[in-house]
PDB file of N, CA and C in Angstrom:
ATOM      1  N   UNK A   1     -56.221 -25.215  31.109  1.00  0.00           N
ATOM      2  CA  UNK A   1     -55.381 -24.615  30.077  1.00  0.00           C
ATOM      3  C   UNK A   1     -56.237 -24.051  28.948  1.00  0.00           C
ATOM      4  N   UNK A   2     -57.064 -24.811  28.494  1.00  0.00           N
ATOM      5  CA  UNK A   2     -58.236 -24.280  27.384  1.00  0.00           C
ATOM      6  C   UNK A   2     -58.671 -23.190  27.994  1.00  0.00           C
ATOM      7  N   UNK A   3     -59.284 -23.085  29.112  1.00  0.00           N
ATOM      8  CA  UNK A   3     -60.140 -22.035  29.677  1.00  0.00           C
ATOM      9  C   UNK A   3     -59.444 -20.259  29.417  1.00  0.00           C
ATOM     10  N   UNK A   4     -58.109 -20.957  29.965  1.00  0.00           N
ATOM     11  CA  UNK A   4     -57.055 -19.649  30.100  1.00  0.00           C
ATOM     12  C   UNK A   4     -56.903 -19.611  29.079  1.00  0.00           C
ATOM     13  N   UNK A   5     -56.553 -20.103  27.518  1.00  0.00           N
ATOM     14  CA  UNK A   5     -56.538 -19.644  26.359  1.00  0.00           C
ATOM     15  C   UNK A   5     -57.803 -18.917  25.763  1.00  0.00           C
ATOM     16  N   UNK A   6     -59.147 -19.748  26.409  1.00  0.00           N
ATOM     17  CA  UNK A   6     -60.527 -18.880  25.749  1.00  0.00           C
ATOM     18  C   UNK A   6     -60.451 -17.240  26.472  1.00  0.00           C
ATOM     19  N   UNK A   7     -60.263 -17.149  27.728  1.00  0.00           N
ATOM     20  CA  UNK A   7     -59.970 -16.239  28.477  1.00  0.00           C
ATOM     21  C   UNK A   7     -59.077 -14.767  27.659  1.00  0.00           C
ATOM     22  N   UNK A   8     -57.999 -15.624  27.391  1.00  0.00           N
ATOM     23  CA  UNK A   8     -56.881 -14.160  26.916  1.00  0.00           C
ATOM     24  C   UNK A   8     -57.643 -14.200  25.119  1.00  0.00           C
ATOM     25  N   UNK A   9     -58.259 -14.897  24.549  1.00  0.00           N
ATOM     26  CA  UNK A   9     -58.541 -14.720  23.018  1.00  0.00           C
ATOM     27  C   UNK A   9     -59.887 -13.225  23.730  1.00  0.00           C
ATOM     28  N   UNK A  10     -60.804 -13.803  24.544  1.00  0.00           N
ATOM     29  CA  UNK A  10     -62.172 -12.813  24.986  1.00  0.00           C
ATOM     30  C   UNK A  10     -61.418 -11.460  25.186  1.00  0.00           C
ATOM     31  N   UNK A  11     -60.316 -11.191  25.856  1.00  0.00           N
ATOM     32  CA  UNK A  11     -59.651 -10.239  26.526  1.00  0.00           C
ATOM     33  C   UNK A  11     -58.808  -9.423  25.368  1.00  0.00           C
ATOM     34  N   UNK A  12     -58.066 -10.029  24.361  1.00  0.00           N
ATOM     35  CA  UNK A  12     -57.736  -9.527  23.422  1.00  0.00           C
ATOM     36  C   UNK A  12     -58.779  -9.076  22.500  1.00  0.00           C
ATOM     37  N   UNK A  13     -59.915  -9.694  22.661  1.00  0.00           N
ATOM     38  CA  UNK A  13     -61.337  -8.982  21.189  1.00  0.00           C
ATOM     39  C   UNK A  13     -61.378  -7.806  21.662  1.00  0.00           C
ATOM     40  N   UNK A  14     -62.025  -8.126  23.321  1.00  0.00           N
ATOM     41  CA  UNK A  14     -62.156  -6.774  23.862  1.00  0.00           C
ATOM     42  C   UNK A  14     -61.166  -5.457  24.172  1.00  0.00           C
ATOM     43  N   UNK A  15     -60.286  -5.678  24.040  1.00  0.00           N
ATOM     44  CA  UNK A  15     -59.345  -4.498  23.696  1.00  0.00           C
ATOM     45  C   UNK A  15     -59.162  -4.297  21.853  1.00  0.00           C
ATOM     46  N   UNK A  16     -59.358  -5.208  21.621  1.00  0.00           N
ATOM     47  CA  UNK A  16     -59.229  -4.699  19.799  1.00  0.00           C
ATOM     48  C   UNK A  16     -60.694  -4.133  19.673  1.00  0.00           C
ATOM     49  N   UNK A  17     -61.912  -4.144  20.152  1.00  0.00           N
ATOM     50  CA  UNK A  17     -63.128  -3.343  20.165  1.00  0.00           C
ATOM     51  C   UNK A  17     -62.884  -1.854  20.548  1.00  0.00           C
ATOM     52  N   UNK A  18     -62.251  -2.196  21.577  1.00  0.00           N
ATOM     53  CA  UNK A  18     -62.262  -0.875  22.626  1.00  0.00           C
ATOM     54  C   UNK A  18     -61.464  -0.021  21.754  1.00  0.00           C
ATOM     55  N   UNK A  19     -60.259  -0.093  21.464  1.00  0.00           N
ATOM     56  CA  UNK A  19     -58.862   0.337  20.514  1.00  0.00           C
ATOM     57  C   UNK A  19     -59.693   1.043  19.375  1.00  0.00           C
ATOM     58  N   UNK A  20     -60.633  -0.474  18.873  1.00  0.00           N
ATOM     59  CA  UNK A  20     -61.496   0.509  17.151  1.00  0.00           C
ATOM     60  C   UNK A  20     -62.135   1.369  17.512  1.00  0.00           C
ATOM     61  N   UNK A  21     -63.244   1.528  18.704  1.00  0.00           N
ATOM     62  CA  UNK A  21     -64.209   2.344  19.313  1.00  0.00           C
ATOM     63  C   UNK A  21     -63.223   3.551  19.525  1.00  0.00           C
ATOM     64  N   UNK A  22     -62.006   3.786  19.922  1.00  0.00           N
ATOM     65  CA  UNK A  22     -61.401   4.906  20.054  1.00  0.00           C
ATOM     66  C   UNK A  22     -60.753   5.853  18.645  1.00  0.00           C
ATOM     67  N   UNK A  23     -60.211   4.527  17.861  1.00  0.00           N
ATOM     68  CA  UNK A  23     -59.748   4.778  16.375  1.00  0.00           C
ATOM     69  C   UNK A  23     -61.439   5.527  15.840  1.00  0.00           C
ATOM     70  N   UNK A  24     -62.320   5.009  15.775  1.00  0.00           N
ATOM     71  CA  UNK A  24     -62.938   5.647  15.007  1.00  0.00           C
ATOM     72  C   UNK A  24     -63.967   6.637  15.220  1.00  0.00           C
ATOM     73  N   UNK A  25     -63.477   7.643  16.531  1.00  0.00           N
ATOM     74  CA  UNK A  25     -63.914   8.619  17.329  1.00  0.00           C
ATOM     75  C   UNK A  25     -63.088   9.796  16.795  1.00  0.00           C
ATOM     76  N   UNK A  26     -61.912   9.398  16.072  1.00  0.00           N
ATOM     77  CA  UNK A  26     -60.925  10.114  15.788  1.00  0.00           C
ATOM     78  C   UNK A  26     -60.861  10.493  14.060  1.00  0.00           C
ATOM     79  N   UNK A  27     -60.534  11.662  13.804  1.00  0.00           N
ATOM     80  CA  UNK A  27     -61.166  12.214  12.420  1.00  0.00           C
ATOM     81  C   UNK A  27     -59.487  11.471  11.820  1.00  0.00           C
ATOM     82  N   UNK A  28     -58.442  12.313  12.388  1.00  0.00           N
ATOM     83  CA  UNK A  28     -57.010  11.990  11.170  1.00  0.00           C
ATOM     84  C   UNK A  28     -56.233  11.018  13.135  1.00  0.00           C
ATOM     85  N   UNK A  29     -55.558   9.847  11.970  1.00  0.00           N
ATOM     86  CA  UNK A  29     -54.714   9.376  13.110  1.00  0.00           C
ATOM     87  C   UNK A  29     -53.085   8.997  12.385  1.00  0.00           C
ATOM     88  N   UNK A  30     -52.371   9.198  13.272  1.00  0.00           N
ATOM     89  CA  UNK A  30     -50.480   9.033  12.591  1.00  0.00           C
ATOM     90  C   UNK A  30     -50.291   7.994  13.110  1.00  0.00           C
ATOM     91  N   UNK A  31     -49.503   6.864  12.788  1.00  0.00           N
ATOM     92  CA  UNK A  31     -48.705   5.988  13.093  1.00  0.00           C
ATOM     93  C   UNK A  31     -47.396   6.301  12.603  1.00  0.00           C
ATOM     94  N   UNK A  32     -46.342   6.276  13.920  1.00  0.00           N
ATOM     95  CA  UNK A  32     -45.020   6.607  13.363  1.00  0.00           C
ATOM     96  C   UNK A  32     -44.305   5.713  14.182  1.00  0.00           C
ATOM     97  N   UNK A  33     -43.368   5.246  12.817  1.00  0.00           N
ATOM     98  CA  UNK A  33     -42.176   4.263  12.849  1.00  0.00           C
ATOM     99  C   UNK A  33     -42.988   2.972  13.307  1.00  0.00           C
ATOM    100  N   UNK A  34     -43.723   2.621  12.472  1.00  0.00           N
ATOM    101  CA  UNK A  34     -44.066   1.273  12.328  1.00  0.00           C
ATOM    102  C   UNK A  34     -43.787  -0.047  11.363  1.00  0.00           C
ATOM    103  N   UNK A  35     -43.754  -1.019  11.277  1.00  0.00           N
ATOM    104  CA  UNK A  35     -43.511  -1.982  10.393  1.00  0.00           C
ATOM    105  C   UNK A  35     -44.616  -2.495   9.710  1.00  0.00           C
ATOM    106  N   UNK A  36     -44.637  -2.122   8.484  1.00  0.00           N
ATOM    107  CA  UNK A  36     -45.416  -2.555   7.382  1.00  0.00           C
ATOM    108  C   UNK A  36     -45.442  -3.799   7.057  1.00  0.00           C
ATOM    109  N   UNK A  37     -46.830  -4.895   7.229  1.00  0.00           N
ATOM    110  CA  UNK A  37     -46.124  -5.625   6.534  1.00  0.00           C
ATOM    111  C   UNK A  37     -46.939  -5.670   5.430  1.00  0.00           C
ATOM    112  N   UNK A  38     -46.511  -5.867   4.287  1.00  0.00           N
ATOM    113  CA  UNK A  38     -47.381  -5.694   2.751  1.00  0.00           C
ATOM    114  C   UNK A  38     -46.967  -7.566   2.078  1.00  0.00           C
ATOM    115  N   UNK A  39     -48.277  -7.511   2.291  1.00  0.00           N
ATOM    116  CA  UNK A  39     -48.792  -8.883   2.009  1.00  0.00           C
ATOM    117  C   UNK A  39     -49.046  -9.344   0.642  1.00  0.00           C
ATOM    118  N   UNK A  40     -48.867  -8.156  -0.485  1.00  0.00           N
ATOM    119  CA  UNK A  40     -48.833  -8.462  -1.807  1.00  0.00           C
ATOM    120  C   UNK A  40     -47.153  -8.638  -2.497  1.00  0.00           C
ATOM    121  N   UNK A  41     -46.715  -8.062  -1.984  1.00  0.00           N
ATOM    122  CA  UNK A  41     -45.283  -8.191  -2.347  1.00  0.00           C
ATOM    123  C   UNK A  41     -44.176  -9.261  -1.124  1.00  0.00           C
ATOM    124  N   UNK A  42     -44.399  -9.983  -0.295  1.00  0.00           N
ATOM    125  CA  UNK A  42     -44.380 -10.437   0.917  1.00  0.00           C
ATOM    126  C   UNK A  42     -42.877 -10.021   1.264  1.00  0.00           C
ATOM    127  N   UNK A  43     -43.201  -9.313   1.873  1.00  0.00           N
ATOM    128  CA  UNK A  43     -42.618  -7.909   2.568  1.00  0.00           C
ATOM    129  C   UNK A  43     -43.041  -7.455   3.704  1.00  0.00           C
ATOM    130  N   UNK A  44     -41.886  -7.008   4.427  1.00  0.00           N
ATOM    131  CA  UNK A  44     -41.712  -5.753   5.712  1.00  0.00           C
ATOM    132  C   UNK A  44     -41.423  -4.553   5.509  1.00  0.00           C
ATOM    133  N   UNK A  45     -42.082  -4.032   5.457  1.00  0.00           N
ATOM    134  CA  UNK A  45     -41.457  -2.393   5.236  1.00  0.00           C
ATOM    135  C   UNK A  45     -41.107  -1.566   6.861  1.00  0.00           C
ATOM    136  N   UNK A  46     -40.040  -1.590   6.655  1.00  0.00           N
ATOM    137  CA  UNK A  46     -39.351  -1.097   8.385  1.00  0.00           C
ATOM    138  C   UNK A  46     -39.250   0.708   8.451  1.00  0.00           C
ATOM    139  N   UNK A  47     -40.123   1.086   9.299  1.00  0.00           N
ATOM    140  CA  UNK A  47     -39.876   2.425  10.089  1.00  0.00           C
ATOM    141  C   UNK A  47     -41.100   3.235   8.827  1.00  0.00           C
ATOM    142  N   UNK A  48     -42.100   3.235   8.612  1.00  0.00           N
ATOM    143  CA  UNK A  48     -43.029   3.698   8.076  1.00  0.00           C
ATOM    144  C   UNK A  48     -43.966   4.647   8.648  1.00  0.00           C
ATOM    145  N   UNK A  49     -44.513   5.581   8.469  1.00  0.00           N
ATOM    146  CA  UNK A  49     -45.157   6.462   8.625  1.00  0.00           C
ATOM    147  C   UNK A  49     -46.546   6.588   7.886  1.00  0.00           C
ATOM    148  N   UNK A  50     -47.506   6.462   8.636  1.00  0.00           N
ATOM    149  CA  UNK A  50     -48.881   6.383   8.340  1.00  0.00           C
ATOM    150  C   UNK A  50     -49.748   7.321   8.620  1.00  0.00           C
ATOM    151  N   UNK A  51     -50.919   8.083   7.789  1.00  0.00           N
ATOM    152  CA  UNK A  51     -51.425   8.615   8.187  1.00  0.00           C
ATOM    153  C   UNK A  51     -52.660   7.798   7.345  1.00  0.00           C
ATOM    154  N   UNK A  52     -53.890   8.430   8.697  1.00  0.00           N
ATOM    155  CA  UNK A  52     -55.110   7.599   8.230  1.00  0.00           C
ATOM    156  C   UNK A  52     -56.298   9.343   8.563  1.00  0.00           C
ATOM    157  N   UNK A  53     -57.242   9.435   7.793  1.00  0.00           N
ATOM    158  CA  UNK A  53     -57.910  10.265   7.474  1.00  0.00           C
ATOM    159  C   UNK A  53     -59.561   9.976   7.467  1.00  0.00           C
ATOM    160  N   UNK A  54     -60.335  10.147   8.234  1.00  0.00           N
ATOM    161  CA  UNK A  54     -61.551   9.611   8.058  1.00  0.00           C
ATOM    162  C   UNK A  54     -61.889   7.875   7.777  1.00  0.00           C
ATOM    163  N   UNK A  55     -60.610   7.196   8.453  1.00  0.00           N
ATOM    164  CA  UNK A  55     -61.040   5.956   8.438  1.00  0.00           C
ATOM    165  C   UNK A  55     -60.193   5.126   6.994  1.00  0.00           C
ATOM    166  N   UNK A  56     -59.661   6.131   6.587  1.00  0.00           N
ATOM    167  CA  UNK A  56     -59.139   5.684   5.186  1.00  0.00           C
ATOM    168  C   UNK A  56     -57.322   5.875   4.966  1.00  0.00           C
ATOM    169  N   UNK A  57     -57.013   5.151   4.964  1.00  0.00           N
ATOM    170  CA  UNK A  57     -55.481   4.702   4.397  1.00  0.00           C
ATOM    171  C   UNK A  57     -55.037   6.079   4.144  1.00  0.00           C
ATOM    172  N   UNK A  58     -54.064   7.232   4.210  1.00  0.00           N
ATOM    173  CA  UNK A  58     -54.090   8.114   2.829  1.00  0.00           C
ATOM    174  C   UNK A  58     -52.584   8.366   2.350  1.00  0.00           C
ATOM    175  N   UNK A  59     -51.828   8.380   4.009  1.00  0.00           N
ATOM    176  CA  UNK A  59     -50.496   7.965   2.864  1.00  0.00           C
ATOM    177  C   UNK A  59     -49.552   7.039   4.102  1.00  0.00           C
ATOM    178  N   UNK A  60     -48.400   6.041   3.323  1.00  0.00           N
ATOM    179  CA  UNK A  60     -47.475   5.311   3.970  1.00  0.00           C
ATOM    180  C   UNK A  60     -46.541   5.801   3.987  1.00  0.00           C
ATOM    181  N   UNK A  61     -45.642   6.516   4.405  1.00  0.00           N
ATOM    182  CA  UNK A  61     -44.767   7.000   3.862  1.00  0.00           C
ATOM    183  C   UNK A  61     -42.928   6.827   4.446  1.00  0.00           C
ATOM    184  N   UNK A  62     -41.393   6.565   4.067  1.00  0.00           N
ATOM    185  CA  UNK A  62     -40.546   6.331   4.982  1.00  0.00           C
ATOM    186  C   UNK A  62     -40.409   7.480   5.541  1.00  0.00           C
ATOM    187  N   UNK A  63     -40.573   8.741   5.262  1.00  0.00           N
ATOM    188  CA  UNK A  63     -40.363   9.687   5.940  1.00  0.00           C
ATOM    189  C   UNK A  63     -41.370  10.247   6.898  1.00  0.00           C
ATOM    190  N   UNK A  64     -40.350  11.346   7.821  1.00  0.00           N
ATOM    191  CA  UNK A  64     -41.550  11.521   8.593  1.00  0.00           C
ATOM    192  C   UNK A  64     -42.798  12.502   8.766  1.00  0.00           C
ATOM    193  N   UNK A  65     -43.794  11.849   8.728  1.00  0.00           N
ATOM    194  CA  UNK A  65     -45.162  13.061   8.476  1.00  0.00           C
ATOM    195  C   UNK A  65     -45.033  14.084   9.413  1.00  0.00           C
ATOM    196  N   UNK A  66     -45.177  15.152   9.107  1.00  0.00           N
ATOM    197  CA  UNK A  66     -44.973  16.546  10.100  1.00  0.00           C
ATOM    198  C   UNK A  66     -46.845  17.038   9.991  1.00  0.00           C
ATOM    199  N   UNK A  67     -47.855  16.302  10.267  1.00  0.00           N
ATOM    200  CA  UNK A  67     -48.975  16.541  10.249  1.00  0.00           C
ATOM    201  C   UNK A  67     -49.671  16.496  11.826  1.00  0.00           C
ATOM    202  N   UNK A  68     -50.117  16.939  12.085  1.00  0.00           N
ATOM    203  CA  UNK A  68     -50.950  17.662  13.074  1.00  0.00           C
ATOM    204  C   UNK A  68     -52.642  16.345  13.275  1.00  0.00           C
ATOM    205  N   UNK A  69     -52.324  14.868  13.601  1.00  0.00           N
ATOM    206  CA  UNK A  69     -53.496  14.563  14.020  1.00  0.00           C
ATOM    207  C   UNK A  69     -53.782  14.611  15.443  1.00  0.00           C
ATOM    208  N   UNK A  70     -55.307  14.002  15.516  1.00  0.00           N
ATOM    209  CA  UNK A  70     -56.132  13.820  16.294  1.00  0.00           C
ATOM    210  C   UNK A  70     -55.610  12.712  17.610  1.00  0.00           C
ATOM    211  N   UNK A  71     -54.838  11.525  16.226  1.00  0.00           N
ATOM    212  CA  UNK A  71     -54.504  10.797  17.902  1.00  0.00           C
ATOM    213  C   UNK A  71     -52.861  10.353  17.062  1.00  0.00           C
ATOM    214  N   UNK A  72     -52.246  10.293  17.844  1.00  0.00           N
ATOM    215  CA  UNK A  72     -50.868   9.996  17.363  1.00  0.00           C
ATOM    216  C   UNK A  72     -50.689   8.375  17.667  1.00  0.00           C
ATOM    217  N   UNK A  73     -49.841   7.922  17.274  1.00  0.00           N
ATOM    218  CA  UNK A  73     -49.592   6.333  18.071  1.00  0.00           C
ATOM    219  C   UNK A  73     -48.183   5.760  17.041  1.00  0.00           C
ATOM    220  N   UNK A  74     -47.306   5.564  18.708  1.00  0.00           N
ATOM    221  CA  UNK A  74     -46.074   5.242  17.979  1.00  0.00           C
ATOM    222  C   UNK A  74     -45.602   3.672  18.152  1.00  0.00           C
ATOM    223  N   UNK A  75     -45.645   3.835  16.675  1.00  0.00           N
ATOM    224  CA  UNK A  75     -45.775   2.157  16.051  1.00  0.00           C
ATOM    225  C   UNK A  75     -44.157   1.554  16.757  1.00  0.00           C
ATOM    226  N   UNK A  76     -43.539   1.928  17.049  1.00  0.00           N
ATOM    227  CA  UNK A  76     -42.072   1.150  17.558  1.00  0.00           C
ATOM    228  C   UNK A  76     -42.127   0.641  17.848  1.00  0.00           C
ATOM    229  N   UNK A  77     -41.424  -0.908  17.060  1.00  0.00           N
ATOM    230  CA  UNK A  77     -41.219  -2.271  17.578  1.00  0.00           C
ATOM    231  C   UNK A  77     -42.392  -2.992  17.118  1.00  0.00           C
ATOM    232  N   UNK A  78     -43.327  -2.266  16.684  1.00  0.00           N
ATOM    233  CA  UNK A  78     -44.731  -2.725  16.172  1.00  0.00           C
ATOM    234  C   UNK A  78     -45.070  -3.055  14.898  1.00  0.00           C
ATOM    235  N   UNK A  79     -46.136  -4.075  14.214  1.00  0.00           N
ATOM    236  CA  UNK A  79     -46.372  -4.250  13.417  1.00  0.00           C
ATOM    237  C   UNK A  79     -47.616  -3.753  12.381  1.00  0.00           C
ATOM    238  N   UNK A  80     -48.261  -3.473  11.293  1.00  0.00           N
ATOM    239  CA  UNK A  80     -49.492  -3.171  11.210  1.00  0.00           C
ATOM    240  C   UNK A  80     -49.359  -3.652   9.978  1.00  0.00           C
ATOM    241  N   UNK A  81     -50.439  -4.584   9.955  1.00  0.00           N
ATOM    242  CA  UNK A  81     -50.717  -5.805   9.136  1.00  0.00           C
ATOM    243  C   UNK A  81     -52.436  -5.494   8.930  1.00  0.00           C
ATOM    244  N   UNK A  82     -53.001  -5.924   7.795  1.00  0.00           N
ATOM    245  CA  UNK A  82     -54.216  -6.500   7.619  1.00  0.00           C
ATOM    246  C   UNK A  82     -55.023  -7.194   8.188  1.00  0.00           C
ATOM    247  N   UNK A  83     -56.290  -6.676   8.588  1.00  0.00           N
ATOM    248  CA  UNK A  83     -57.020  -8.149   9.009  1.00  0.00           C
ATOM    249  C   UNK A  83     -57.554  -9.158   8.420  1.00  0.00           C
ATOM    250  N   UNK A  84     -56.944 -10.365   8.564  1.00  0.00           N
ATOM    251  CA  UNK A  84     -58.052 -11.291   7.419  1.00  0.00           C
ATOM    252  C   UNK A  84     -59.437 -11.743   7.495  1.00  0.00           C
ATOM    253  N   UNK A  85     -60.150 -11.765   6.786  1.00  0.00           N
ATOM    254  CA  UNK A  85     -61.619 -12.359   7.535  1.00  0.00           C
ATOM    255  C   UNK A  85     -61.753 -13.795   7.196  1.00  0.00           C
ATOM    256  N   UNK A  86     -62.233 -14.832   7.928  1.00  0.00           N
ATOM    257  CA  UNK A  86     -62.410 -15.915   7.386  1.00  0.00           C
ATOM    258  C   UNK A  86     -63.882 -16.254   7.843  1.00  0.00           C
ATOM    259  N   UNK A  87     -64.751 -16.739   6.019  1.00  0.00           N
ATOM    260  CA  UNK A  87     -65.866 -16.278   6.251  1.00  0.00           C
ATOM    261  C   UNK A  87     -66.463 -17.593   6.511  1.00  0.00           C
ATOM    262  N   UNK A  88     -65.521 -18.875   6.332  1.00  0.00           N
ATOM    263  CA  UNK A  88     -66.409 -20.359   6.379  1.00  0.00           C
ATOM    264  C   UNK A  88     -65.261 -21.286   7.587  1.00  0.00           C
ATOM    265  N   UNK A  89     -65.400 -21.432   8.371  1.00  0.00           N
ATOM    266  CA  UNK A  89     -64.783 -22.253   9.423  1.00  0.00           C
ATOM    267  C   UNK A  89     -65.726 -22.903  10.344  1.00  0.00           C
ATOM    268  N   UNK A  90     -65.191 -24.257  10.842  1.00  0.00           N
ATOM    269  CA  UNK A  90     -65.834 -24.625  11.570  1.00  0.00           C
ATOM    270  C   UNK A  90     -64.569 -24.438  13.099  1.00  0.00           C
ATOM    271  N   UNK A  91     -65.522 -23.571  13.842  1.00  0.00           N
ATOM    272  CA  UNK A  91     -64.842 -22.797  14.966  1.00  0.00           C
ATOM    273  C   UNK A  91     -64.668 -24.434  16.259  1.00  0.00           C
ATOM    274  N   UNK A  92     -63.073 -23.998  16.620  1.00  0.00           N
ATOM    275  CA  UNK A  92     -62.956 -25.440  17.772  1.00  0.00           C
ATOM    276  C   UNK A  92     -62.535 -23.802  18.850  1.00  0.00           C
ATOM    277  N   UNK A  93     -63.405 -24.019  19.661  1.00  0.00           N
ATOM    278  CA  UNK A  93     -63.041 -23.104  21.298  1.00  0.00           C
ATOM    279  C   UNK A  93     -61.412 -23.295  21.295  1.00  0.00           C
ATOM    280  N   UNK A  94     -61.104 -24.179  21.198  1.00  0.00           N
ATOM    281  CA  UNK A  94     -59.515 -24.943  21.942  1.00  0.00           C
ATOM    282  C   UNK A  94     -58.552 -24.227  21.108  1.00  0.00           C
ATOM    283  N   UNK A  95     -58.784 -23.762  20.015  1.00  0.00           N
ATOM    284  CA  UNK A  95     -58.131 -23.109  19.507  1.00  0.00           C
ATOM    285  C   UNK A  95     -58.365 -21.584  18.959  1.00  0.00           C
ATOM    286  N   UNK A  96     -59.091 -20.700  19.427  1.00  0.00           N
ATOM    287  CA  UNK A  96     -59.468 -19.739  19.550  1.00  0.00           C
ATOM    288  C   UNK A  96     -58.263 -18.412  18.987  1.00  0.00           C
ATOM    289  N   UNK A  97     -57.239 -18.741  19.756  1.00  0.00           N
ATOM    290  CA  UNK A  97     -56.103 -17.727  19.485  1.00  0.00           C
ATOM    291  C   UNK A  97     -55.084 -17.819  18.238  1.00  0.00           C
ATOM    292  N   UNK A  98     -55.601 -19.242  17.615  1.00  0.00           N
ATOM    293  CA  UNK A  98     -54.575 -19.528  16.564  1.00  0.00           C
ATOM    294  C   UNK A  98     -55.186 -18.711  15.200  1.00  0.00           C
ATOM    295  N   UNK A  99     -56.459 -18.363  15.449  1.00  0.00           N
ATOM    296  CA  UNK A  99     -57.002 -17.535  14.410  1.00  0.00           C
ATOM    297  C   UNK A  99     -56.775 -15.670  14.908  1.00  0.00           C
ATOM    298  N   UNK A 100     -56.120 -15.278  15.838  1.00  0.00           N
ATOM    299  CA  UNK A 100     -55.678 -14.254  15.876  1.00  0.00           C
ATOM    300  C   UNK A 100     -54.442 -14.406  15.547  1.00  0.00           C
ATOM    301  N   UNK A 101     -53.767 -15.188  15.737  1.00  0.00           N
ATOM    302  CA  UNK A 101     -52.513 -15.291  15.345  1.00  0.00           C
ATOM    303  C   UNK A 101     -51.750 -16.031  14.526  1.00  0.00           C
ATOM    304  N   UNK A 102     -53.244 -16.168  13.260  1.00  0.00           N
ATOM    305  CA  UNK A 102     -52.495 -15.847  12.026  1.00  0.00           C
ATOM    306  C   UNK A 102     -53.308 -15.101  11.050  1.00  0.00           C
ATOM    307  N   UNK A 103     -53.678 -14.057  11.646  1.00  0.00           N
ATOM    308  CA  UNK A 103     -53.909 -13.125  11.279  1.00  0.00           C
ATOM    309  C   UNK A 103     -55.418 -12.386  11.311  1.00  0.00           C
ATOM    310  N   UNK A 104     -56.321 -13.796  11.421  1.00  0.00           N
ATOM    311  CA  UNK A 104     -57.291 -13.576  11.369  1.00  0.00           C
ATOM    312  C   UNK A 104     -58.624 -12.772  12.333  1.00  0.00           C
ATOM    313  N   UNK A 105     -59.142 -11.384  11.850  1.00  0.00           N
ATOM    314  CA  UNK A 105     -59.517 -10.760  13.057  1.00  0.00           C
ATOM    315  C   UNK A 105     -61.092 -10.930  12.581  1.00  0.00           C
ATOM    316  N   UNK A 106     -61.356 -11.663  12.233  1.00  0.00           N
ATOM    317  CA  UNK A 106     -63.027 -11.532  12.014  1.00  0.00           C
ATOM    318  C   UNK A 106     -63.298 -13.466  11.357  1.00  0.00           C
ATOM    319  N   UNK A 107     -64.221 -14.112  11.955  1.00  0.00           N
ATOM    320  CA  UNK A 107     -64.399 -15.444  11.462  1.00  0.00           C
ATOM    321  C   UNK A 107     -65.602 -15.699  11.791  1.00  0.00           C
ATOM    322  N   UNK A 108     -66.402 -15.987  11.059  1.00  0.00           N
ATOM    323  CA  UNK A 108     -67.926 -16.757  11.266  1.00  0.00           C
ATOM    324  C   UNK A 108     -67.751 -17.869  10.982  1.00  0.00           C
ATOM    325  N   UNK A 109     -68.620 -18.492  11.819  1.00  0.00           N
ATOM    326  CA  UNK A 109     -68.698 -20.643  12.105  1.00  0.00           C
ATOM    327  C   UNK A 109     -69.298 -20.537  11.077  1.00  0.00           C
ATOM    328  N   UNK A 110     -68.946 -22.002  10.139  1.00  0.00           N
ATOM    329  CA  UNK A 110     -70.057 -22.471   9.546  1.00  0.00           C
ATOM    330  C   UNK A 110     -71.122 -23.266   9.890  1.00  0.00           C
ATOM    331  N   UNK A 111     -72.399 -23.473   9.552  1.00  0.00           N
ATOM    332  CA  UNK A 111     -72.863 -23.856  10.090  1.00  0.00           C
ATOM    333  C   UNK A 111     -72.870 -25.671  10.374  1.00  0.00           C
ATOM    334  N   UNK A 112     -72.945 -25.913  11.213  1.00  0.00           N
ATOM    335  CA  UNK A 112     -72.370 -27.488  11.359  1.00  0.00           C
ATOM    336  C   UNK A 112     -73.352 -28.261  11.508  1.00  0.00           C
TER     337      UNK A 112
END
């Protein structure tokens, strides 16, 4: 059971690598009709429109962007959240996926 959990956490990095390696091949990218979630106001923002520009945020918007990118991707049913980094943990294998799923996409061990 551990194994198969280390398994799908390896399998999910490697598609979130692969995914960035493609995102950032790409000059302007749209996300349409996605769910925001905004973590300062703790909030969902439902059916949002994103455009990202050289890697950079540039607008959220409820309506819909009539812009012309590079890679389109339709957020429906989807979420787009922040990644958190967590920079001091002491990493247990056995639980590998509980730090993707809560939120966390980047974690260095401390040293033990």
């Amino acid at each position: 059971m551990v194994q198969a959990e280390v398994n799908n956490f390896l399998i999910i990095c490697l598609l979130c690598f692969c995914v960035s390696l493609e995102i950032q091949a790409q000059n302007s990218i749209v996300i349409r009709n996605v769910n925001v979630v905004d973590v300062q106001n703790g909030k969902i923002e439902k059916g949002r429109f994103v455009e990202i520009k050289d890697g950079v945020i540039r607008t959220i918007s409820k309506k819909n962007l009539q812009i012309e990118a590079d890679l389109e991707i339709d957020g429906t049913g989807k979420y787009l959240a922040p990644g958190l980094v967590n920079m001091y943990t002491h990493v247990n294998e056995d639980n590998l996926i509980l730090y993707l799923a809560n939120g966390q996409t980047t974690i260095k061990d401390a040293p033990s």
